[in-house]
C-alpha atoms as a PDB file:
ATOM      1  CA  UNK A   1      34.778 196.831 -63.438  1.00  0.00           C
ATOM      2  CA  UNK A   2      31.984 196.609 -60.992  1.00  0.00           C
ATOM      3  CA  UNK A   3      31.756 192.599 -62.135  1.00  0.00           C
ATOM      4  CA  UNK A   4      35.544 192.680 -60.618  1.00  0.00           C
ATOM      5  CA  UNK A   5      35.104 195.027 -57.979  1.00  0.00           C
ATOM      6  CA  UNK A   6      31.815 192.467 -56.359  1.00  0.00           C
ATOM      7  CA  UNK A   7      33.753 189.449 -57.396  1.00  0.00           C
ATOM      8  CA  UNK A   8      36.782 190.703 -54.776  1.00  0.00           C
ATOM      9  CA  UNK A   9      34.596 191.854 -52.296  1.00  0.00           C
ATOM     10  CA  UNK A  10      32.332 188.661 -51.942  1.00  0.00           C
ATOM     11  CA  UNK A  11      36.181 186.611 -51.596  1.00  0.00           C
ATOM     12  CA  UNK A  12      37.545 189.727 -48.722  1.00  0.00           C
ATOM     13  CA  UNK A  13      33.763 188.882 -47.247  1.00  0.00           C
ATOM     14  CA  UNK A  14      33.844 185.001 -47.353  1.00  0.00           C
ATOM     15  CA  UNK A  15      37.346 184.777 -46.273  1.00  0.00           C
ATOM     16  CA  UNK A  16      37.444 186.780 -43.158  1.00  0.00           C
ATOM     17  CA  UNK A  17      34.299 185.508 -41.707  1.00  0.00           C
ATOM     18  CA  UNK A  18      35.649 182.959 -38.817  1.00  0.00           C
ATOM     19  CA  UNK A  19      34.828 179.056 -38.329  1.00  0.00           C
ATOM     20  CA  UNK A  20      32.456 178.685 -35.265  1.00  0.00           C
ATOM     21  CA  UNK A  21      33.619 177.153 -32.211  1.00  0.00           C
ATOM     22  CA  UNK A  22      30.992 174.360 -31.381  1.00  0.00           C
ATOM     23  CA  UNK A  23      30.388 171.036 -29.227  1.00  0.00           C
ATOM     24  CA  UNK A  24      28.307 169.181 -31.112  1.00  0.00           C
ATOM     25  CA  UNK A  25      26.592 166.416 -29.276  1.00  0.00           C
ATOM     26  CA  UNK A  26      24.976 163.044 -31.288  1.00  0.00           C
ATOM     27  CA  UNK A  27      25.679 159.703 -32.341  1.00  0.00           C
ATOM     28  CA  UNK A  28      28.733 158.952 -34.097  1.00  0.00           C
ATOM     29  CA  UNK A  29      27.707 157.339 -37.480  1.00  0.00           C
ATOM     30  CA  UNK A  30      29.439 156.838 -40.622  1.00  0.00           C
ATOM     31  CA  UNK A  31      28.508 158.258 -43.621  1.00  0.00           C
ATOM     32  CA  UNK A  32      26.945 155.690 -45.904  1.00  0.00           C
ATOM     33  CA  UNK A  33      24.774 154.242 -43.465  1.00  0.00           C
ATOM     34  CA  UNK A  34      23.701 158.187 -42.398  1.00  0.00           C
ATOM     35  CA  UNK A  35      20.501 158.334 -43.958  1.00  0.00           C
ATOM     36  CA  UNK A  36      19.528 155.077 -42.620  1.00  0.00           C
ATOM     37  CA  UNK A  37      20.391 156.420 -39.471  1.00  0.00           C
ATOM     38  CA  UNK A  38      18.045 159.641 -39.876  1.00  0.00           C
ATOM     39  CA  UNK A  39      15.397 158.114 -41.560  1.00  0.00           C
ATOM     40  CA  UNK A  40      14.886 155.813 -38.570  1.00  0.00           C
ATOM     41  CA  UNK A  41      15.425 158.364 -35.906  1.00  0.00           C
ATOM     42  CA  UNK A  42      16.321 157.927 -32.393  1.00  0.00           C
ATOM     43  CA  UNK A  43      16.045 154.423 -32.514  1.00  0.00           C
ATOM     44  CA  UNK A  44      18.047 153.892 -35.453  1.00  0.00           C
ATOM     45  CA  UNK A  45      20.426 156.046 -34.112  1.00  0.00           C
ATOM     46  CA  UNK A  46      21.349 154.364 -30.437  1.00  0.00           C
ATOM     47  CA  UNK A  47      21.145 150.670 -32.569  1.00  0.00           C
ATOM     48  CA  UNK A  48      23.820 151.838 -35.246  1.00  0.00           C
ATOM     49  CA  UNK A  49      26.945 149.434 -34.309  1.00  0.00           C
ATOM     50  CA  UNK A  50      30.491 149.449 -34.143  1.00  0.00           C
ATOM     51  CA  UNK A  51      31.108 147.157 -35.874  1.00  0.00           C
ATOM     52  CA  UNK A  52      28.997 148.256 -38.963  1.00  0.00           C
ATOM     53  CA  UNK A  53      30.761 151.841 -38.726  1.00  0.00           C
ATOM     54  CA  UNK A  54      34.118 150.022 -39.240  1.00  0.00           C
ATOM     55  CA  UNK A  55      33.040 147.781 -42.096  1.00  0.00           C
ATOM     56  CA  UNK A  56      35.796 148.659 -45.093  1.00  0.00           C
ATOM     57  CA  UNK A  57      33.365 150.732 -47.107  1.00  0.00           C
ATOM     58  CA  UNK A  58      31.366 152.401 -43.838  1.00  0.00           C
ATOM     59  CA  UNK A  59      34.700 153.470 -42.416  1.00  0.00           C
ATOM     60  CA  UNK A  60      36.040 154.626 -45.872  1.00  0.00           C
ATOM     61  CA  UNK A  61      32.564 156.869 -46.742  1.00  0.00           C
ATOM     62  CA  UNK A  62      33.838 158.985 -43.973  1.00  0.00           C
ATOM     63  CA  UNK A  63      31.921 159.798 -40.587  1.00  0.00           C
ATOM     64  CA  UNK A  64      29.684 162.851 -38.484  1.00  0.00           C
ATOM     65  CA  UNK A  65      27.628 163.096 -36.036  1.00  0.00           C
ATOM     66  CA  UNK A  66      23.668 162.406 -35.648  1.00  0.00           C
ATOM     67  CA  UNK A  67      22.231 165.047 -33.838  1.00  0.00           C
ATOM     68  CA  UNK A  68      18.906 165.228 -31.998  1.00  0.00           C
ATOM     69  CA  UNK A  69      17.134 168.025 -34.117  1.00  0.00           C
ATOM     70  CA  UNK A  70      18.044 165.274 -37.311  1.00  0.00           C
ATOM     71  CA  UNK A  71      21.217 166.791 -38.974  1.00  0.00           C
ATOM     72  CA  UNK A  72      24.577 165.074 -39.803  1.00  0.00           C
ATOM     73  CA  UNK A  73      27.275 166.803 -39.141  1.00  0.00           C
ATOM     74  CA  UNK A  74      30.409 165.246 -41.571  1.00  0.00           C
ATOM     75  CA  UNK A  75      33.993 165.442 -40.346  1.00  0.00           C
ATOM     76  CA  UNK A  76      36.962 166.853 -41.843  1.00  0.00           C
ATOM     77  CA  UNK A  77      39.647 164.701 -43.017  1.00  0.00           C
ATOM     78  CA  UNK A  78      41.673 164.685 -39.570  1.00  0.00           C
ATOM     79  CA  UNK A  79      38.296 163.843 -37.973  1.00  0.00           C
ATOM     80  CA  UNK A  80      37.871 161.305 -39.891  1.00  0.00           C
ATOM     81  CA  UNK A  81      40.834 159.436 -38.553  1.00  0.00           C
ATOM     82  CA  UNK A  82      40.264 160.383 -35.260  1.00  0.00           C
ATOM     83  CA  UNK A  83      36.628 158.699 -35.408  1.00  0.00           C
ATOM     84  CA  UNK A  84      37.891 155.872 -36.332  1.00  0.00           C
ATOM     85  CA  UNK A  85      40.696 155.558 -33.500  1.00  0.00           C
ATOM     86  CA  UNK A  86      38.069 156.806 -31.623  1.00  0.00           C
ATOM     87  CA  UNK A  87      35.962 153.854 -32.399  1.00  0.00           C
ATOM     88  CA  UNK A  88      38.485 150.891 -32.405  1.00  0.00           C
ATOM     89  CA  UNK A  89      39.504 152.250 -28.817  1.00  0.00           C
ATOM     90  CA  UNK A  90      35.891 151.831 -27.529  1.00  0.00           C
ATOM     91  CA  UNK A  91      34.331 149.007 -25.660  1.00  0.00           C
ATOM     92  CA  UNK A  92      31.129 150.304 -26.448  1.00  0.00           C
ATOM     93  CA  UNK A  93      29.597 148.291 -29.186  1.00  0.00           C
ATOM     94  CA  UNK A  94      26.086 150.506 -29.684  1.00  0.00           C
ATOM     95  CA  UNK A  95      24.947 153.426 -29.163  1.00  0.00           C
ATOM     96  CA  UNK A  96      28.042 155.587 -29.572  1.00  0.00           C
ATOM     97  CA  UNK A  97      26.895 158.785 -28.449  1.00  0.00           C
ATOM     98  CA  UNK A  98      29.566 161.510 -28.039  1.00  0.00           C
ATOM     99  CA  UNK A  99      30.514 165.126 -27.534  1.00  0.00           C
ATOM    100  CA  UNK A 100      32.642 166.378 -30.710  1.00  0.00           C
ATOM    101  CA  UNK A 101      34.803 169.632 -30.265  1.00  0.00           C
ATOM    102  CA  UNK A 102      35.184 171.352 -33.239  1.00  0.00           C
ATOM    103  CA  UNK A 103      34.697 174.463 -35.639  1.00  0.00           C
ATOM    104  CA  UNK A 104      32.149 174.375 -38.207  1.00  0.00           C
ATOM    105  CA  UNK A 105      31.664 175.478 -41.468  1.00  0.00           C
ATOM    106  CA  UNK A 106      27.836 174.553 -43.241  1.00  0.00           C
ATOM    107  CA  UNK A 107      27.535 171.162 -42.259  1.00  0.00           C
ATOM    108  CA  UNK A 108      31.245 169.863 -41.741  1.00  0.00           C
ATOM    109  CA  UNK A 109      32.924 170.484 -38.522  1.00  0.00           C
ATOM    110  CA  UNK A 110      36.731 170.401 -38.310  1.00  0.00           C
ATOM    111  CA  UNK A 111      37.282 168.144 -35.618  1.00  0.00           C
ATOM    112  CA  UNK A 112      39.631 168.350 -32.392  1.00  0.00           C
ATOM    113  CA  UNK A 113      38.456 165.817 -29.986  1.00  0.00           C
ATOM    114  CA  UNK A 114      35.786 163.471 -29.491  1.00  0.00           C
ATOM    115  CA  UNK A 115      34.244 162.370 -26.406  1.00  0.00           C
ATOM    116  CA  UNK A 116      31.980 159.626 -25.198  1.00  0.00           C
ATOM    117  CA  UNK A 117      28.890 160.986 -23.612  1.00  0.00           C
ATOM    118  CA  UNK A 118      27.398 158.042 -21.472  1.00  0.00           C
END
């Protein structure tokens, strides 16, 4: 009973505690090439391309955000796709750093807009 009783509790707990409203700011990267990216820092970050983001298996691994204190932040589904609009809409070829509006939960952030940052 007191197996049950925790059990229902930890679910009430887990499932009323709210998404947090963020902005994350980074470098939009996708997912394979991610710890590339963070391995190499800064550097790596700004040089990841465009083009290599929208390479079939890149773009299909999913995408996040590279942030400054070295986290990647993966996208939700919907995010996903917008990223990838996001990126075939761009003239910028490198060094796609951008604001991302969103709520997060651990390290995935449900996405509702992405911005350039320039």
């Amino acid at each position: 009973m007191l197996k049950a009783l925790i059990t229902v509790s930890a679910v009430l707990i887990a499932t009323a505690m709210p998404l947090s409203a963020a902005a994350v700011e980074g470098h939009l990267v996708d997912q394979m090439c991610s710890a590339k990216v963070l391995k190499g820092g800064a550097d790596a970050a700004k040089a990841h391309t465009k083009d290599c983001a929208l390479m079939p298996n890149c773009k299909s691994s999913g995408f996040g955000v590279v942030t400054e204190d070295g986290r990647f932040i993966k996208f939700d589904d919907d995010g996903n796709g917008m990223a990838t609009r996001f990126l075939e809409a761009t003239s910028r070829k490198d060094n796609v750093k951008v604001v991302v509006n969103g709520k997060i939960d651990d390290d995935v952030i449900e996405v509702v807009a992405i911005q350039l940052l320039f």
